[in-house]
C-alpha atoms as a PDB file:
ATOM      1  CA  UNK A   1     -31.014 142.414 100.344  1.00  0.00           C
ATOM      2  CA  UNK A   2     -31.466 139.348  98.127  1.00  0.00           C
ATOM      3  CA  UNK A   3     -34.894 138.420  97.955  1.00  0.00           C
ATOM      4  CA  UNK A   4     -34.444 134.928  97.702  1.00  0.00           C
ATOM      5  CA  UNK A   5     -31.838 134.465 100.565  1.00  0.00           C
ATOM      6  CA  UNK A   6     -34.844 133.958 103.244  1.00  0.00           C
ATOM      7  CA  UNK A   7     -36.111 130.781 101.309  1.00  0.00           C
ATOM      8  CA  UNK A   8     -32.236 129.060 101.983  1.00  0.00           C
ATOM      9  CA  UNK A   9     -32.999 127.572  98.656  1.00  0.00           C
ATOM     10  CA  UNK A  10     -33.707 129.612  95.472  1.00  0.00           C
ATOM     11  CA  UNK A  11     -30.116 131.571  96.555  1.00  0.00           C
ATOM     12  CA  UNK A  12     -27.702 128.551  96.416  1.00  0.00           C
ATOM     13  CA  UNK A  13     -29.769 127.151  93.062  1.00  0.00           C
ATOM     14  CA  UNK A  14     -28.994 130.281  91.393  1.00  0.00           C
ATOM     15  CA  UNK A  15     -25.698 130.498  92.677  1.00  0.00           C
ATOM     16  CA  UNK A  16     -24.984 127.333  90.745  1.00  0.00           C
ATOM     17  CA  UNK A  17     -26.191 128.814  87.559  1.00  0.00           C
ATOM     18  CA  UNK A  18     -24.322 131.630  87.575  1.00  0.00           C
ATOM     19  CA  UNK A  19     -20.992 129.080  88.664  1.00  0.00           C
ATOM     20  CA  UNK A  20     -21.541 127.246  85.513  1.00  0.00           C
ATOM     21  CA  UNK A  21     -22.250 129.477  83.428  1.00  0.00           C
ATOM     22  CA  UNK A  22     -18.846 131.271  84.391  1.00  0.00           C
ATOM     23  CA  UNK A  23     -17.180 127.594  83.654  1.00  0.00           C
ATOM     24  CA  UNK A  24     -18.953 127.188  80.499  1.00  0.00           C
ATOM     25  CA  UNK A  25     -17.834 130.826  79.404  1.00  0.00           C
ATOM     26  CA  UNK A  26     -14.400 130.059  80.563  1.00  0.00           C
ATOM     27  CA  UNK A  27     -14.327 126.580  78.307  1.00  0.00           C
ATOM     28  CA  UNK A  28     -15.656 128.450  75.181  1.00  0.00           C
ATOM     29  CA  UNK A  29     -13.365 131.151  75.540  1.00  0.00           C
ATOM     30  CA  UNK A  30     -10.140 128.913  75.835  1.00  0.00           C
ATOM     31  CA  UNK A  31     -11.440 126.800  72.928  1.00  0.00           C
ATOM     32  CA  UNK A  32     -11.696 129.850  70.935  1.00  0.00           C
ATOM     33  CA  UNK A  33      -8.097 131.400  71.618  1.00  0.00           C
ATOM     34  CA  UNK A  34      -6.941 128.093  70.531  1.00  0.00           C
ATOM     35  CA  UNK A  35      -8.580 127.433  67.912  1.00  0.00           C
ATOM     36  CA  UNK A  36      -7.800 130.897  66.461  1.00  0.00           C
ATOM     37  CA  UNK A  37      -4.268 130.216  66.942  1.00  0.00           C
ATOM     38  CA  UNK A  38      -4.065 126.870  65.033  1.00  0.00           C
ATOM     39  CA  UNK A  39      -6.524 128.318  62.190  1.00  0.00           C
ATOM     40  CA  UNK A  40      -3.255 129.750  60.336  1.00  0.00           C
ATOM     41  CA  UNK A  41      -1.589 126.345  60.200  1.00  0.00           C
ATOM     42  CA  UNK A  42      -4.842 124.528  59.320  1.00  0.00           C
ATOM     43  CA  UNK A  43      -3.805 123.295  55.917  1.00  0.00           C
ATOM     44  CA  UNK A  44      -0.508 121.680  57.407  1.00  0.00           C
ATOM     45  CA  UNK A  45      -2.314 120.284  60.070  1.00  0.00           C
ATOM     46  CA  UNK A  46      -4.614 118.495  57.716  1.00  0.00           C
ATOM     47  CA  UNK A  47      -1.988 117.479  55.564  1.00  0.00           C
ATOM     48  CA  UNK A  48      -0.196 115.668  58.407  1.00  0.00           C
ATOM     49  CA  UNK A  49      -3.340 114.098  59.710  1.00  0.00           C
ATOM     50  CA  UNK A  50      -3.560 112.727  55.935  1.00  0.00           C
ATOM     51  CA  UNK A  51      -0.029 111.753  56.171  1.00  0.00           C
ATOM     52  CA  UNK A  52      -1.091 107.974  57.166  1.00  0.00           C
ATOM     53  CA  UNK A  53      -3.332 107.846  53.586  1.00  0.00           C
ATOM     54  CA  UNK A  54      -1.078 109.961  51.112  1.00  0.00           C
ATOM     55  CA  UNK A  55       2.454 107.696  51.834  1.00  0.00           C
ATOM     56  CA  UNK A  56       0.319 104.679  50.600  1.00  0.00           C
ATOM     57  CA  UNK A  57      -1.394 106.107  47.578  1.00  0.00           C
ATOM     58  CA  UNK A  58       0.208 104.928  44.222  1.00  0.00           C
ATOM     59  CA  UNK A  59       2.828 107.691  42.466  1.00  0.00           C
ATOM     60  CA  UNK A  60       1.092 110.637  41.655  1.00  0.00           C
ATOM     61  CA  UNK A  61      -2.116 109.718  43.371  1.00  0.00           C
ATOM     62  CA  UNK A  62      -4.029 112.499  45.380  1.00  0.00           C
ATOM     63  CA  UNK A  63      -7.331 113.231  47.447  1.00  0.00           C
ATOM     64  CA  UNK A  64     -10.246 115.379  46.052  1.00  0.00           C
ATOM     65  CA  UNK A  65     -13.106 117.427  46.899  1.00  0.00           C
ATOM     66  CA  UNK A  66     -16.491 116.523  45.894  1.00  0.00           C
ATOM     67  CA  UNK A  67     -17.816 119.803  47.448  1.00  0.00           C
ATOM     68  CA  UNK A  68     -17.218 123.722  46.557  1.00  0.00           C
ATOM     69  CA  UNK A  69     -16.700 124.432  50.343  1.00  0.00           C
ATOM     70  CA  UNK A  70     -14.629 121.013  51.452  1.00  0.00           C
ATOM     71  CA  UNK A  71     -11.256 122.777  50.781  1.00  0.00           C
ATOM     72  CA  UNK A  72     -12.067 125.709  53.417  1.00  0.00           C
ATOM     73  CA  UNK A  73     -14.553 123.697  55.900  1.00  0.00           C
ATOM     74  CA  UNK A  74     -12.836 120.370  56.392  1.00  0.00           C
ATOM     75  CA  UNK A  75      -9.473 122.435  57.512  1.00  0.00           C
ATOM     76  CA  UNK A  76     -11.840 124.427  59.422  1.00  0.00           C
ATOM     77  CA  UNK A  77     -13.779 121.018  61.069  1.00  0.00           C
ATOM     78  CA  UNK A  78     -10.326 119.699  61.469  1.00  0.00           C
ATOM     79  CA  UNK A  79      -9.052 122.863  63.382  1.00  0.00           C
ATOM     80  CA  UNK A  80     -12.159 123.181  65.726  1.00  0.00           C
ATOM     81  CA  UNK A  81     -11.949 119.985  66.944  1.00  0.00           C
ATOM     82  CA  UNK A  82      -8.454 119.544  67.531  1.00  0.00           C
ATOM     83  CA  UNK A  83      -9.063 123.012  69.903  1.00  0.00           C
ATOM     84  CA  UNK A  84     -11.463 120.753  71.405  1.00  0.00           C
ATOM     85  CA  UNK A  85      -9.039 117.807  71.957  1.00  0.00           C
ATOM     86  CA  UNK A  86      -6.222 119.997  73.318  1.00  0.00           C
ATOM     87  CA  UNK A  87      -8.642 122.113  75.705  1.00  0.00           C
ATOM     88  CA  UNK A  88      -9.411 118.601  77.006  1.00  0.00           C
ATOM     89  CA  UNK A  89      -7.891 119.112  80.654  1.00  0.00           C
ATOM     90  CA  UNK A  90      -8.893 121.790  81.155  1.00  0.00           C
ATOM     91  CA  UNK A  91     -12.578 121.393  80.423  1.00  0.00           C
ATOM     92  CA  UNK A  92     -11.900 118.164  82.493  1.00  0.00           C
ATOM     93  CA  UNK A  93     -10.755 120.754  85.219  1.00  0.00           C
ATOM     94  CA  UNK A  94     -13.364 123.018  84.887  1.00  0.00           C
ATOM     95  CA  UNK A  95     -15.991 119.732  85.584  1.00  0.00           C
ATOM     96  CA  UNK A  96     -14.271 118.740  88.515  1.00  0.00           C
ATOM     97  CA  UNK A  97     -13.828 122.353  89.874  1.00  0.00           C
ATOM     98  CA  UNK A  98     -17.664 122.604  89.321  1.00  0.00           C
ATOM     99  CA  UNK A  99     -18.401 119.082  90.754  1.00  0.00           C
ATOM    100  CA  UNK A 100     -15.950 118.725  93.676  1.00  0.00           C
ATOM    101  CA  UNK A 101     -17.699 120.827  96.943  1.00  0.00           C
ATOM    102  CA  UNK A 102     -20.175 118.377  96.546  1.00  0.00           C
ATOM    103  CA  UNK A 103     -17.797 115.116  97.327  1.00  0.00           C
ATOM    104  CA  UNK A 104     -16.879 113.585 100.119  1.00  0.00           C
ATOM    105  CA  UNK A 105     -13.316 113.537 100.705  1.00  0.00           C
ATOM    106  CA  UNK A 106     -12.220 109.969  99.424  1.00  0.00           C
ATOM    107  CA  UNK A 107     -14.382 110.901  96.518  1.00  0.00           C
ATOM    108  CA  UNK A 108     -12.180 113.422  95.857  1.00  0.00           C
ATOM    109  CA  UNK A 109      -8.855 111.472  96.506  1.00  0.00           C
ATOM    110  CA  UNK A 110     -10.222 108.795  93.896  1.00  0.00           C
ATOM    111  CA  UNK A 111     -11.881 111.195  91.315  1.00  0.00           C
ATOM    112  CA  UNK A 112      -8.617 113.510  90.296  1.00  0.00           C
ATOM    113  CA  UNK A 113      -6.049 110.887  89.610  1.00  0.00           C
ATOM    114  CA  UNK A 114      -9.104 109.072  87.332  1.00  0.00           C
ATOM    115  CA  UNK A 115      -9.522 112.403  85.475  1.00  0.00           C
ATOM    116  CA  UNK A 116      -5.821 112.642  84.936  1.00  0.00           C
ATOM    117  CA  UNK A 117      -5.435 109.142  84.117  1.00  0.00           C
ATOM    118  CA  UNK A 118      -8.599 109.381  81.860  1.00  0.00           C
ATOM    119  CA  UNK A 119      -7.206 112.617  80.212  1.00  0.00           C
ATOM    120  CA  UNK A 120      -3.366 110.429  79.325  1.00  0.00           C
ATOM    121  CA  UNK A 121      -5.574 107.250  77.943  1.00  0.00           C
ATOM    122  CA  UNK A 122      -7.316 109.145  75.942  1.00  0.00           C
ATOM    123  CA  UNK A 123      -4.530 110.705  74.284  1.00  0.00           C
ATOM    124  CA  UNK A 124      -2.743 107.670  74.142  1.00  0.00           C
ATOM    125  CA  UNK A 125      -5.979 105.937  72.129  1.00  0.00           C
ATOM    126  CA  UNK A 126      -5.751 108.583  69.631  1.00  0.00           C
ATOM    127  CA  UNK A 127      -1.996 108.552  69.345  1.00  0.00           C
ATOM    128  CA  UNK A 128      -2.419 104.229  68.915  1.00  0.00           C
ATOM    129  CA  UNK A 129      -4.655 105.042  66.526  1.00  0.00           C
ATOM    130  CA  UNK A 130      -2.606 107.092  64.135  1.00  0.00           C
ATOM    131  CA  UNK A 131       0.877 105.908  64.532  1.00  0.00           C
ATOM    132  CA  UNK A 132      -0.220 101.811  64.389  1.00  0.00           C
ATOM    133  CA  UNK A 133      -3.718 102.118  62.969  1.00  0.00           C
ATOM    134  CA  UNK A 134      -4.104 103.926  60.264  1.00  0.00           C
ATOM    135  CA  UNK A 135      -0.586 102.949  58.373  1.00  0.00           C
ATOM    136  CA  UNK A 136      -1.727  99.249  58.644  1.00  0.00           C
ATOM    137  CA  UNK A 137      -5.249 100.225  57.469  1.00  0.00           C
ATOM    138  CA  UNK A 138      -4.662 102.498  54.215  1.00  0.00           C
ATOM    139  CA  UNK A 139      -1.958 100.409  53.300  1.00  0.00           C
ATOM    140  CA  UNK A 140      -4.050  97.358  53.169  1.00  0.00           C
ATOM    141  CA  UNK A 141      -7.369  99.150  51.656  1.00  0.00           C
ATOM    142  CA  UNK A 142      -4.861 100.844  49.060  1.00  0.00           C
ATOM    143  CA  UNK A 143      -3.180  97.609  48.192  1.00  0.00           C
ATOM    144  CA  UNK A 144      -6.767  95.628  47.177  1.00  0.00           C
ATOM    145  CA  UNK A 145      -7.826  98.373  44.954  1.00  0.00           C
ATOM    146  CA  UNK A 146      -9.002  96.219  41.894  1.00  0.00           C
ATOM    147  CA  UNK A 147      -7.013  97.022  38.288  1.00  0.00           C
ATOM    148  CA  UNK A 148      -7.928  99.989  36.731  1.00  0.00           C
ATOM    149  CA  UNK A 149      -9.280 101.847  39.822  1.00  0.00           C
ATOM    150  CA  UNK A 150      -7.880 104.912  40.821  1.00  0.00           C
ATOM    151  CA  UNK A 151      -7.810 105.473  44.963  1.00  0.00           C
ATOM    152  CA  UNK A 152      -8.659 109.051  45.297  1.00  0.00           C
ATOM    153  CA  UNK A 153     -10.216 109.620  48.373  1.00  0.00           C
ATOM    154  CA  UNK A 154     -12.635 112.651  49.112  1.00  0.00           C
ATOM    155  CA  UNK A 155     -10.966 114.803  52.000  1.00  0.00           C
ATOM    156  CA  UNK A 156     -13.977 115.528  53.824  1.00  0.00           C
ATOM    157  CA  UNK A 157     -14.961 111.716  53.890  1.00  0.00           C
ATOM    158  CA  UNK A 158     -11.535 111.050  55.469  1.00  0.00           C
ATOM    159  CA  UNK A 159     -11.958 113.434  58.186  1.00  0.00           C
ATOM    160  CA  UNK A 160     -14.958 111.998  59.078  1.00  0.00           C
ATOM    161  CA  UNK A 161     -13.452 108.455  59.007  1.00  0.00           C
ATOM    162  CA  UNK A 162     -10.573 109.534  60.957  1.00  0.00           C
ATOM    163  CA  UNK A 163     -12.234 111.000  63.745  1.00  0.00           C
ATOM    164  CA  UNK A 164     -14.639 108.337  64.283  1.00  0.00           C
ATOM    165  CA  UNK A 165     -11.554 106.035  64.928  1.00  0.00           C
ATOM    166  CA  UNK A 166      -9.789 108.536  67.122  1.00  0.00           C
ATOM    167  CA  UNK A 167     -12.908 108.721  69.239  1.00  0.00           C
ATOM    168  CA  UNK A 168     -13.340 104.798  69.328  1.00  0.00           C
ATOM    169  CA  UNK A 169      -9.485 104.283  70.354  1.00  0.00           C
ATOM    170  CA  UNK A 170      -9.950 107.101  72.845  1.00  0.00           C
ATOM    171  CA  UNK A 171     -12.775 105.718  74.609  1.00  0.00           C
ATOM    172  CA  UNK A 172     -11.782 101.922  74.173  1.00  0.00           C
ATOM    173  CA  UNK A 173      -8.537 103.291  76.224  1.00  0.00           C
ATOM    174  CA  UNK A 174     -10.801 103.944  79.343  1.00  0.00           C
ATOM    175  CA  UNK A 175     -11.601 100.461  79.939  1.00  0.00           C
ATOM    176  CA  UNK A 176      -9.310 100.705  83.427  1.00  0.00           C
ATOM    177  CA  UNK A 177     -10.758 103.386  84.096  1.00  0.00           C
ATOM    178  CA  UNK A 178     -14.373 101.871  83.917  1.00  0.00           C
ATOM    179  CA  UNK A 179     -13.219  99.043  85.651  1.00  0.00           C
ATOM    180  CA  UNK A 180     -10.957 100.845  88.520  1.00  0.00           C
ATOM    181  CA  UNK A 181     -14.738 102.620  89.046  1.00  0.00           C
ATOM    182  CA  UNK A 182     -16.691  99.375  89.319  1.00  0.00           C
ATOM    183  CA  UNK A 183     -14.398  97.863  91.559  1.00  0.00           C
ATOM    184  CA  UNK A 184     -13.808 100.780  93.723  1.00  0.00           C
ATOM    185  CA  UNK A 185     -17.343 101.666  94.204  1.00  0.00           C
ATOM    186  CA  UNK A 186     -18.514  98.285  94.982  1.00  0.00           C
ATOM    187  CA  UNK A 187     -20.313  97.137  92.371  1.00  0.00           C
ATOM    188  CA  UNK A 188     -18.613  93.982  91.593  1.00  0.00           C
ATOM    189  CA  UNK A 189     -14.856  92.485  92.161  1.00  0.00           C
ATOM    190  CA  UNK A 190     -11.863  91.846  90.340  1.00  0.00           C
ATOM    191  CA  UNK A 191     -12.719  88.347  90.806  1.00  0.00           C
ATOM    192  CA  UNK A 192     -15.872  88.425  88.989  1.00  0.00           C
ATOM    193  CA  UNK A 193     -14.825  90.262  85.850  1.00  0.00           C
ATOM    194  CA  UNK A 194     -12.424  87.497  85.404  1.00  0.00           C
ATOM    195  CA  UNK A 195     -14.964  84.830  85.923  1.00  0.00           C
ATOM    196  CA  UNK A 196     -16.827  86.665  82.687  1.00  0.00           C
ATOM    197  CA  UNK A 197     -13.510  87.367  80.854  1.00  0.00           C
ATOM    198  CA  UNK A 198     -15.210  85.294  77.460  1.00  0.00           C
ATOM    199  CA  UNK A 199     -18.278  87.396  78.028  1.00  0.00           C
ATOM    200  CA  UNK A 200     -15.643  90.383  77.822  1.00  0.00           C
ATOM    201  CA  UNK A 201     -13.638  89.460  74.574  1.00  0.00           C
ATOM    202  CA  UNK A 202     -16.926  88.983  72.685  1.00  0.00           C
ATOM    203  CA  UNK A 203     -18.098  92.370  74.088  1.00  0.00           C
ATOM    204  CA  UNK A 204     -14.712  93.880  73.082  1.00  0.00           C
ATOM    205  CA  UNK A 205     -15.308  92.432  69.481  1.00  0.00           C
ATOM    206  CA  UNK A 206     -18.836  93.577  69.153  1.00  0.00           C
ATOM    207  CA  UNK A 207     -17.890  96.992  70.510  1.00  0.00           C
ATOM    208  CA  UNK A 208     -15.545  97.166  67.896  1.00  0.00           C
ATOM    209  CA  UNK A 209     -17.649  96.316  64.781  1.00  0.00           C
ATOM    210  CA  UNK A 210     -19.975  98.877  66.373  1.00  0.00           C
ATOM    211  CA  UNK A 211     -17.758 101.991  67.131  1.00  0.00           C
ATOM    212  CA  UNK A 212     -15.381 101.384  63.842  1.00  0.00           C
ATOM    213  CA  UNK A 213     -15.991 101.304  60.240  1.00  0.00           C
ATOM    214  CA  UNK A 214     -17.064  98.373  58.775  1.00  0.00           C
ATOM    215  CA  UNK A 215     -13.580  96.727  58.074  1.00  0.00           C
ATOM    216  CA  UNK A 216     -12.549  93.901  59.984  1.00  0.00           C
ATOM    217  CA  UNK A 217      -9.082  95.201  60.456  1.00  0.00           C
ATOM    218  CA  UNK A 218     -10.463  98.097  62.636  1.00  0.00           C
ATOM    219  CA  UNK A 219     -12.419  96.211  64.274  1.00  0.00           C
ATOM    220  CA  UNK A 220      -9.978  93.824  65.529  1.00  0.00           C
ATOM    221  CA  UNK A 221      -7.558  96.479  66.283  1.00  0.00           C
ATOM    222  CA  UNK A 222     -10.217  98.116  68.354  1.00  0.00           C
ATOM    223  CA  UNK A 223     -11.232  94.639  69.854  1.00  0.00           C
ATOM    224  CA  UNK A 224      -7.484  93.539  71.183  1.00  0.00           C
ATOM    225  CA  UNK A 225      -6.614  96.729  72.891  1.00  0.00           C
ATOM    226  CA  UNK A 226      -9.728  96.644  74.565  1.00  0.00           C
ATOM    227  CA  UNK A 227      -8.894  93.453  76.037  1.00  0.00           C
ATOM    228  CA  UNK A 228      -5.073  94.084  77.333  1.00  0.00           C
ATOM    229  CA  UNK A 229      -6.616  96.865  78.640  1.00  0.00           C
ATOM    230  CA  UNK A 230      -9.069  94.892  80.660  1.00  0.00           C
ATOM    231  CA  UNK A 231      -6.300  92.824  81.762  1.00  0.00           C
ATOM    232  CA  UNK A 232      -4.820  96.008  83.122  1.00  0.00           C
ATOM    233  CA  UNK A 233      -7.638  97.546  84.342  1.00  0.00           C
ATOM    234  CA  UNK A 234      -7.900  94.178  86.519  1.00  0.00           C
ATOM    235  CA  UNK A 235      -4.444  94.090  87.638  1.00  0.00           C
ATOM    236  CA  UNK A 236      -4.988  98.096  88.915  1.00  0.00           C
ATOM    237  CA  UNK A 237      -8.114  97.186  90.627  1.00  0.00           C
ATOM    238  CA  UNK A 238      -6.887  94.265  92.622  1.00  0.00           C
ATOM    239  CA  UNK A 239      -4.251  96.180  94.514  1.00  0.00           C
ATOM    240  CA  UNK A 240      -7.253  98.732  95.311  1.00  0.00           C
ATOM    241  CA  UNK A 241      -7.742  99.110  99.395  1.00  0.00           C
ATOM    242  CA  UNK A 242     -10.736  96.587 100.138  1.00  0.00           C
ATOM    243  CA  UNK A 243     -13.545  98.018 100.981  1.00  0.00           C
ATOM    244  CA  UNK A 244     -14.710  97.969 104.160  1.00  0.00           C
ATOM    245  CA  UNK A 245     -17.533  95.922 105.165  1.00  0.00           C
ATOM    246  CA  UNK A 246     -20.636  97.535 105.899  1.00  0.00           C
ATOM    247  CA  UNK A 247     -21.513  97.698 109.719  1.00  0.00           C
ATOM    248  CA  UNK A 248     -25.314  96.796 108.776  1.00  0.00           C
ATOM    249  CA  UNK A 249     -25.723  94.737 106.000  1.00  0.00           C
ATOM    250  CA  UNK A 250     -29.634  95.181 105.646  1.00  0.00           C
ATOM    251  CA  UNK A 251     -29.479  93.741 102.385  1.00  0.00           C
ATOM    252  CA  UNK A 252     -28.345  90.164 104.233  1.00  0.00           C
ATOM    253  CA  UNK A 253     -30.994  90.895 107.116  1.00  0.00           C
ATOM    254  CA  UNK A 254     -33.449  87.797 107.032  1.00  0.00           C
ATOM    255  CA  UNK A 255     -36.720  89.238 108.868  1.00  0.00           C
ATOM    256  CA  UNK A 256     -37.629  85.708 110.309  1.00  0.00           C
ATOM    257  CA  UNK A 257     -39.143  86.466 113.540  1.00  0.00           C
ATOM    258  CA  UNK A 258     -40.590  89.373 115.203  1.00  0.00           C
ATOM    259  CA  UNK A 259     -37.326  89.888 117.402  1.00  0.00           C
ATOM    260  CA  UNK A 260     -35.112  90.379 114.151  1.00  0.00           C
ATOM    261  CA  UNK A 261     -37.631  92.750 112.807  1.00  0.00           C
ATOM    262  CA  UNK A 262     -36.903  94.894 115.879  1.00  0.00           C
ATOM    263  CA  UNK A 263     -33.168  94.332 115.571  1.00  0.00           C
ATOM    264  CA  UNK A 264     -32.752  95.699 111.992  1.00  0.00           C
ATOM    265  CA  UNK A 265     -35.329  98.602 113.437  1.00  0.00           C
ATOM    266  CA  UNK A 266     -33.503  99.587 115.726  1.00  0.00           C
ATOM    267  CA  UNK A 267     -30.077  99.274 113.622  1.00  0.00           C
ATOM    268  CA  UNK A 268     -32.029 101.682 111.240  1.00  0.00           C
ATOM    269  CA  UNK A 269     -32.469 104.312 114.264  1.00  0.00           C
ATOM    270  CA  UNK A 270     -29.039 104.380 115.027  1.00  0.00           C
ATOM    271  CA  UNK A 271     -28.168 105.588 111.822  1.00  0.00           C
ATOM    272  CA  UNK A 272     -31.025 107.957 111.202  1.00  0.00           C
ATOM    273  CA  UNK A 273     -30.232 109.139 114.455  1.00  0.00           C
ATOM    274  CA  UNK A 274     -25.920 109.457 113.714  1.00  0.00           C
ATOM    275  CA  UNK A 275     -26.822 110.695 110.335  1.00  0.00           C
ATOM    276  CA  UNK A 276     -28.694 113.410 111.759  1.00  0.00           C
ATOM    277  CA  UNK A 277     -25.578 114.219 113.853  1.00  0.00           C
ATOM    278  CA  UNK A 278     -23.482 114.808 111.281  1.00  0.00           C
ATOM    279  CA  UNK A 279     -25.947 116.764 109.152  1.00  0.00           C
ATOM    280  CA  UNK A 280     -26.178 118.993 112.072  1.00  0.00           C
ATOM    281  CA  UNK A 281     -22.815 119.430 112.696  1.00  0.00           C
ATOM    282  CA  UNK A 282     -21.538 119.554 108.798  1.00  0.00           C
ATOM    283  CA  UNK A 283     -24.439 121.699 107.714  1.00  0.00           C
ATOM    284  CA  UNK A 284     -24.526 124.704 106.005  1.00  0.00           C
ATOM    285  CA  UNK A 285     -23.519 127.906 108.279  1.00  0.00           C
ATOM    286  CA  UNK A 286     -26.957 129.608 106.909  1.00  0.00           C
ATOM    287  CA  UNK A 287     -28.801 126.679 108.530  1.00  0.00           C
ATOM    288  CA  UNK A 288     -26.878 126.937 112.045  1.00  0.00           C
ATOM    289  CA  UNK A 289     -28.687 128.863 114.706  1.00  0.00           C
ATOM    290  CA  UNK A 290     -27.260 132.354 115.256  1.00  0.00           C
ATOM    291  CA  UNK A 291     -26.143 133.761 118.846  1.00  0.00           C
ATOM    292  CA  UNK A 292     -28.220 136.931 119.253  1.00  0.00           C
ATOM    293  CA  UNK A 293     -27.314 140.866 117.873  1.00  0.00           C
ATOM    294  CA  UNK A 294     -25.842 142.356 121.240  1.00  0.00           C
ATOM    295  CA  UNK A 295     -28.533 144.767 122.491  1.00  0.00           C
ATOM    296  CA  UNK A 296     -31.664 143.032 121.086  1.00  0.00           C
ATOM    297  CA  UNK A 297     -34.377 140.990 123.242  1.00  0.00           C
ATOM    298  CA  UNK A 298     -33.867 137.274 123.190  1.00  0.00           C
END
């Protein structure tokens, strides 16, 4: 017999634990057999993320390493996250999976299409990023390199460049998701993100200067994205359902007198009392009252 089960609460705690443990387990493990399986091709897969850089170096130019270990552990880096890119759904599955029992229903209608959707923008940032990006980029930094001045650029500091504009497309690519979320959950309307659209481009801008190197081309190709995409995101949330109003608005209750203090009372009983209800009739089966064993005293 578990010797926690009688305090209703220590059992379902460690229940949890052991859940996400098994989830987190699960998420290393598929990282892993990926990752393993794209080590063998990690020289190739570097050499095609450096594509963008190499096709505007001058004839005959190259990249170095600075560092003994660069030409083993940047392939390596490069490798390990990309496992961690590709594994993205289905860490994103294993979050919901762990998350979900404790939604309500419309929660989960409106939660799995946004991880799906969040999961494809993603993707698509990165993709921007390399196919639009990075030519445009390299072949302008390439082209102002003064006389004299050889462009050979360290292949661990282009990793690290590189990634840090994959992961600022990426998340500048959620902005309708961020926005569908806002809207949905209340917490302002379509129509007042468009009153502070100019509030929004200068955001967009100095998210951009923050999130990219310090070029102005990234920036701005951060910055312009971000706002078509706000533009979407607003189209999207406008032809969300409308939310319901709210049968009590306490918020809008003005306590003037003593009779409307007993009104919004009373409006506060009713739903302590109906949320009761449905505790009582949605709660756990361990909380329920048993009928008695057959055979045994009442």
């Amino acid at each position: 017999m578990n010797q926690f089960q009688p305090g209703g609460e220590e059992a379902p705690f460690l229940s949890h634990l052991v859940e996400l443990r098994d989830r987190l387990l699960r998420c290393v493990l598929v990282v892993l057999v990926i990752f393993l399986g794209l080590f063998y091709w990690a020289n190739d897969l570097y050499t095609l993320l450096a594509e963008p850089l190499l096709s505007h170096l001058p004839e005959g130019g190259q990249m170095i390493a600075t560092e003994v270990a660069s030409p083993f552990l940047t392939p390596f880096k490069l490798v390990l996250v990309l496992s961690i890119f590709v594994a993205m759904p289905f860490l994103l599955y294993q979050l919901w999976s762990f998350v979900a029992p404790g939604l309500y229903e419309h929660e989960k209608r409106l939660a799995m299409p946004l991880l799906a959707s969040s999961t494809v923008l993603f993707y698509c940032g990165m993709a921007f990023a390399y196919f639009v990006v990075f030519p445009l980029v390299f072949g302008f930094f390439t082209s102002v390199a003064p006389e004299g001045v050889a462009v050979m650029t360290d292949i661990g500091k282009y990793l690290d460049f590189v990634l840090k504009l994959f992961f600022a497309f990426g998340i500048a690519f959620e902005v309708p998701i961020a926005i569908i979320i806002l809207v949905a959950t209340g917490m302002t309307t379509p129509d007042a993100l468009a009153e502070k659209r100019p509030y929004i481009i200068v955001g967009a801008f100095v998210v951009g200067m923050l999130l990219t190197p310090p070029d102005i081309f990234s920036q701005t190709f951060l910055a312009v994205p971000m706002w078509a995409l706000f533009e979407l995101g607003l189209v999207f949330a406008r032809r969300l359902p409308k939310r319901e109003e709210e049968e009590y608005p306490y918020d809008e209750v003005e306590l003037e007198d003593d009779a409307a203090m007993e009104q919004a009372l009373d409006r506060y009983e009713q739903d302590a009392a109906r949320l009761n209800e449905e505790i009582d009739l949605y709660g756990d089966d361990d909380d329920k009252p048993r009928p008695p064993t057959p055979g045994t005293p009442k």
